[in-house]
N, C-alpha and C. Protein backbone atom coordinates (compact mmCIF):
# COMPACT_ATOMS: atom_id res chain seq x y z
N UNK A 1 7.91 3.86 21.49
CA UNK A 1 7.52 2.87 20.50
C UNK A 1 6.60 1.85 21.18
N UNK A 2 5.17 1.45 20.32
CA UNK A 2 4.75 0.48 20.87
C UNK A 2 5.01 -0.82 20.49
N UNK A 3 4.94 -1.52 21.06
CA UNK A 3 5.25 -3.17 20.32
C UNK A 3 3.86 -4.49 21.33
N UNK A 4 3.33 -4.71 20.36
CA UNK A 4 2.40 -5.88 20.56
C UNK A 4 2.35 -7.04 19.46
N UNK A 5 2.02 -7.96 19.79
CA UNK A 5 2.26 -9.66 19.18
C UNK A 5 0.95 -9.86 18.65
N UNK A 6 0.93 -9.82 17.16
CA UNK A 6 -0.45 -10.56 16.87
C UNK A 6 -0.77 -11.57 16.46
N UNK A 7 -1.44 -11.98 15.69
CA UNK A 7 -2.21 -13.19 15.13
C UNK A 7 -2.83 -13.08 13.70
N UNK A 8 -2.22 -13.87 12.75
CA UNK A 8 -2.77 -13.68 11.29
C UNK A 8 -3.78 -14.70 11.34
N UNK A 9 -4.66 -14.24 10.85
CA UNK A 9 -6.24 -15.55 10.56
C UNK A 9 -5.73 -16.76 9.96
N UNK A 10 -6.63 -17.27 9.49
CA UNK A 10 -6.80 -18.46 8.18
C UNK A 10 -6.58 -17.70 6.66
N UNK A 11 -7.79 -16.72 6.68
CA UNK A 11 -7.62 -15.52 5.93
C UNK A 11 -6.78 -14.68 5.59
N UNK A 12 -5.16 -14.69 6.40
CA UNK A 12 -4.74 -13.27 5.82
C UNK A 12 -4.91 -12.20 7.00
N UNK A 13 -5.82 -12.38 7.73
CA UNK A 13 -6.03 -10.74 8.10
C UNK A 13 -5.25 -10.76 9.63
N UNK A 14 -5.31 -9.22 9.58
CA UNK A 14 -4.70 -8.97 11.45
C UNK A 14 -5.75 -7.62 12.38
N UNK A 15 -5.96 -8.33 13.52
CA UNK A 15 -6.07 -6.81 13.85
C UNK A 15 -5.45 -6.18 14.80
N UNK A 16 -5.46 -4.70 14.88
CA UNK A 16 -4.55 -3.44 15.49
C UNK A 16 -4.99 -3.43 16.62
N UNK A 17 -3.94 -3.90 17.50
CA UNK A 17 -4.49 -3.60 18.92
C UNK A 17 -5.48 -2.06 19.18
N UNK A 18 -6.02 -1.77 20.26
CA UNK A 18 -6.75 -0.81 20.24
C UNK A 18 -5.62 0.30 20.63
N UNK A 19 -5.46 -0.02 21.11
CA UNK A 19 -4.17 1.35 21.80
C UNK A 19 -3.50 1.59 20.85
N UNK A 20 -2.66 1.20 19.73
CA UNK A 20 -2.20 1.64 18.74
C UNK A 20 -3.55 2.18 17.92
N UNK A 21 -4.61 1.40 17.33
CA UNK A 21 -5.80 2.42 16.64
C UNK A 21 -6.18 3.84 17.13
N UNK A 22 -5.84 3.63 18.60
CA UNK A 22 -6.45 4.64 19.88
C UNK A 22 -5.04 6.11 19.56
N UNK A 23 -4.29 5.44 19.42
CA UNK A 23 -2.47 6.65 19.16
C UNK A 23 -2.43 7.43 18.34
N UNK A 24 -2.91 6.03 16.99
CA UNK A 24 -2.94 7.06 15.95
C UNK A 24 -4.37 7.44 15.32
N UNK A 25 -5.44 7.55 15.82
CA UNK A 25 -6.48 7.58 15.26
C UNK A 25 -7.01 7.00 14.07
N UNK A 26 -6.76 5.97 14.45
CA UNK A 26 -7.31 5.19 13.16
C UNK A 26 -8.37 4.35 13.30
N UNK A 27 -9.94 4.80 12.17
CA UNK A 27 -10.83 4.15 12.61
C UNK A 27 -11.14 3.39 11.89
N UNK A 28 -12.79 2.80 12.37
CA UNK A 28 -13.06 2.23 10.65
C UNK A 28 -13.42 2.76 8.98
N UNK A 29 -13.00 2.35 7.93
CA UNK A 29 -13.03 3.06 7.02
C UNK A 29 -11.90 3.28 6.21
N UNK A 30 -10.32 4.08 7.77
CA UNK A 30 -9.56 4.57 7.57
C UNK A 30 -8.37 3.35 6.34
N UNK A 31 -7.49 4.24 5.33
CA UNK A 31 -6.83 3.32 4.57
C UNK A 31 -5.53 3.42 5.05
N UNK A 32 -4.78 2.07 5.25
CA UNK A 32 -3.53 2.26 5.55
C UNK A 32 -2.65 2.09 4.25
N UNK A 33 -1.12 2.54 4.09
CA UNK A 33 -0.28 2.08 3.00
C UNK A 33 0.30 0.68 3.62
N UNK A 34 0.52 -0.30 3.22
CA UNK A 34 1.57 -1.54 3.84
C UNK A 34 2.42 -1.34 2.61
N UNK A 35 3.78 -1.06 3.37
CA UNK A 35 5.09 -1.76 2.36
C UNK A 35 5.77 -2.40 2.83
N UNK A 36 6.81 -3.37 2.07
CA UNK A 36 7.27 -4.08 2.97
C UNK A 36 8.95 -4.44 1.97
N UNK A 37 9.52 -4.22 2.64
CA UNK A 37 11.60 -4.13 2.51
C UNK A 37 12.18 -5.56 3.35
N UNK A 38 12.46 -6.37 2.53
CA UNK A 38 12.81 -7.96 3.56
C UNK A 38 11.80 -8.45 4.34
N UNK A 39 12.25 -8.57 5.20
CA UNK A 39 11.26 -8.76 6.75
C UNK A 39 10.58 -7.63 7.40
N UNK A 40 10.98 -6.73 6.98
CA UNK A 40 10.18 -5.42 7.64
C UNK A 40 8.43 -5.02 6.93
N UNK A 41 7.71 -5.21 7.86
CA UNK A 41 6.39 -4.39 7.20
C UNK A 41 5.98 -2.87 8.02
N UNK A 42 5.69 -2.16 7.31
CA UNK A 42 5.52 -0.88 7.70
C UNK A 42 3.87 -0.60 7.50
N UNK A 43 3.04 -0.47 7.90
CA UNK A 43 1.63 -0.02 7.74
C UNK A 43 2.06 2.03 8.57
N UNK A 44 0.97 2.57 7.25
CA UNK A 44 0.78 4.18 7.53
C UNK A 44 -0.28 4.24 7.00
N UNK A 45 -0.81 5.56 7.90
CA UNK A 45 -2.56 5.93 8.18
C UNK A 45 -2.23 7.01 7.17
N UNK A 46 -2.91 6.47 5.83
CA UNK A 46 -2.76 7.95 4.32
C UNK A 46 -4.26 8.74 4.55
N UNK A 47 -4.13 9.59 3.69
CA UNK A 47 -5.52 10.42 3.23
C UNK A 47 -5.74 10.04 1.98
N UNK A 48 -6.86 9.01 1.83
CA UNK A 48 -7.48 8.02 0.95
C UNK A 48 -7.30 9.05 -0.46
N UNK A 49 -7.99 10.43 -0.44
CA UNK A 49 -8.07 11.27 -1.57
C UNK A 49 -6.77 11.54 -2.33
N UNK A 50 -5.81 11.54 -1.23
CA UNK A 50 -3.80 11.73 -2.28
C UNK A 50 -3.70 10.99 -2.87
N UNK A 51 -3.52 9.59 -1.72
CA UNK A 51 -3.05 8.34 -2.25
C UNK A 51 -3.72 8.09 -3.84
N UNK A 52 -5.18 7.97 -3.44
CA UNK A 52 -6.27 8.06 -5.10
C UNK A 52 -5.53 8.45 -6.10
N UNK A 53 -5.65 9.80 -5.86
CA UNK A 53 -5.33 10.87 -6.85
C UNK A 53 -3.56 10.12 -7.33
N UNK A 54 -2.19 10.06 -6.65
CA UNK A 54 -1.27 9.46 -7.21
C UNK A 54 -1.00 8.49 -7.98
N UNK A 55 -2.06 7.56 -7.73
CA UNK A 55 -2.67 6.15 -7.87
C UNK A 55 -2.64 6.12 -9.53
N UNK A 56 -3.79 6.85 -9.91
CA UNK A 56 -4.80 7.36 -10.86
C UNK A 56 -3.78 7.82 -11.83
N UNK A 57 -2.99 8.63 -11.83
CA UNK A 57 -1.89 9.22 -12.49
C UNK A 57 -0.57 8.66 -12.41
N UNK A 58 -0.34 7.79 -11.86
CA UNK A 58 0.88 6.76 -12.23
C UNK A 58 0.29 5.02 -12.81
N UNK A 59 -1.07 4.96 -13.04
CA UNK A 59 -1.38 4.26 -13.62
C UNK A 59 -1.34 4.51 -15.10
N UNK A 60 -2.16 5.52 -15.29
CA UNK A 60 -2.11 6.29 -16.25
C UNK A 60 -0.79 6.05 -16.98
N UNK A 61 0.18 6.74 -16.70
CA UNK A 61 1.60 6.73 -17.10
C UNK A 61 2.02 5.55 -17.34
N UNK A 62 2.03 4.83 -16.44
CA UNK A 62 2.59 3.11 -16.53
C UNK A 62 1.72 2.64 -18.16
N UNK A 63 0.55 3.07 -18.00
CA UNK A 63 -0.35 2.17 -19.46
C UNK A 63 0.16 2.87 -20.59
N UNK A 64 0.66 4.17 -20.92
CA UNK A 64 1.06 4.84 -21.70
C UNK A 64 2.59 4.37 -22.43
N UNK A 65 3.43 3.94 -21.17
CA UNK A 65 4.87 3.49 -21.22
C UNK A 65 4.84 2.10 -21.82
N UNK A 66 3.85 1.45 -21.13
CA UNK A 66 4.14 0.02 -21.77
C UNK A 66 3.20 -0.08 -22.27
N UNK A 67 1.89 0.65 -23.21
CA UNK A 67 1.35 -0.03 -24.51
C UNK A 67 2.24 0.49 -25.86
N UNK A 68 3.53 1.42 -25.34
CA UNK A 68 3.80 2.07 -26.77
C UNK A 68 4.59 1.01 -27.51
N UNK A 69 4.35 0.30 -28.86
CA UNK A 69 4.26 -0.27 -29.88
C UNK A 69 5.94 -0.30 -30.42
N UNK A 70 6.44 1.15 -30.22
CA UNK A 70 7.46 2.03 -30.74
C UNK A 70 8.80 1.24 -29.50
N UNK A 71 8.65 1.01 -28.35
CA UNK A 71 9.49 0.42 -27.71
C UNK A 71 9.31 -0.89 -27.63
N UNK A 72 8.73 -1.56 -28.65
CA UNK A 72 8.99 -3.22 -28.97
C UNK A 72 10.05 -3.44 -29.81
N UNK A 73 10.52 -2.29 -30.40
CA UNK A 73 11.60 -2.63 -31.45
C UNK A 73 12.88 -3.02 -30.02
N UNK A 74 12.85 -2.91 -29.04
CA UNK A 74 14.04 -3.35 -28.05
C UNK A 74 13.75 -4.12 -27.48
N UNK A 75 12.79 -5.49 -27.57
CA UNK A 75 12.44 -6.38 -27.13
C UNK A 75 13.26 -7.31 -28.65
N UNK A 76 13.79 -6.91 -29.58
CA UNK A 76 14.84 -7.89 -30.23
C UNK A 76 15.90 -7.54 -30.96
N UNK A 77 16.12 -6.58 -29.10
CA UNK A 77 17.98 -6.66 -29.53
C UNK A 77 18.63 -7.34 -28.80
């Protein structure tokens, strides 16, 4: 396991030591996932085209679920 100490900007941002970019091949361009459970953040090196593609089709779904008209009748029970 590696472990290094960073520094968040003014901005928000961080950057990846090189030796971890260097481990896992991660360059510029590359997209990471961040999730984060309590205090824990997890960053992973995806393939931009899956992630997309899941993206795209659970959006989809989500707009379908909550524009339907038909499940407002349980917003007054």
């Amino acid at each position: 396991m590696e472990t290094k100490i960073i520094k968040v900007t003014d901005k928000g941002q961080i950057s990846l030591p090189i030796e971890i970019r260097s481990s896992l091949k991660i360059q510029q361009g590359d997209e990471l996932l961040i999730t984060r459970s309590n205090n824990l953040v997890v960053l992973k090196k995806i393939k931009s085209s899956d992630f997309k593609d899941l993206l795209m089709h659970s959006e989809r779904v989500a707009k379908k679920l909550w524009s339907s008209k038909e499940d407002d009748v349980w917003d007054n029970i």
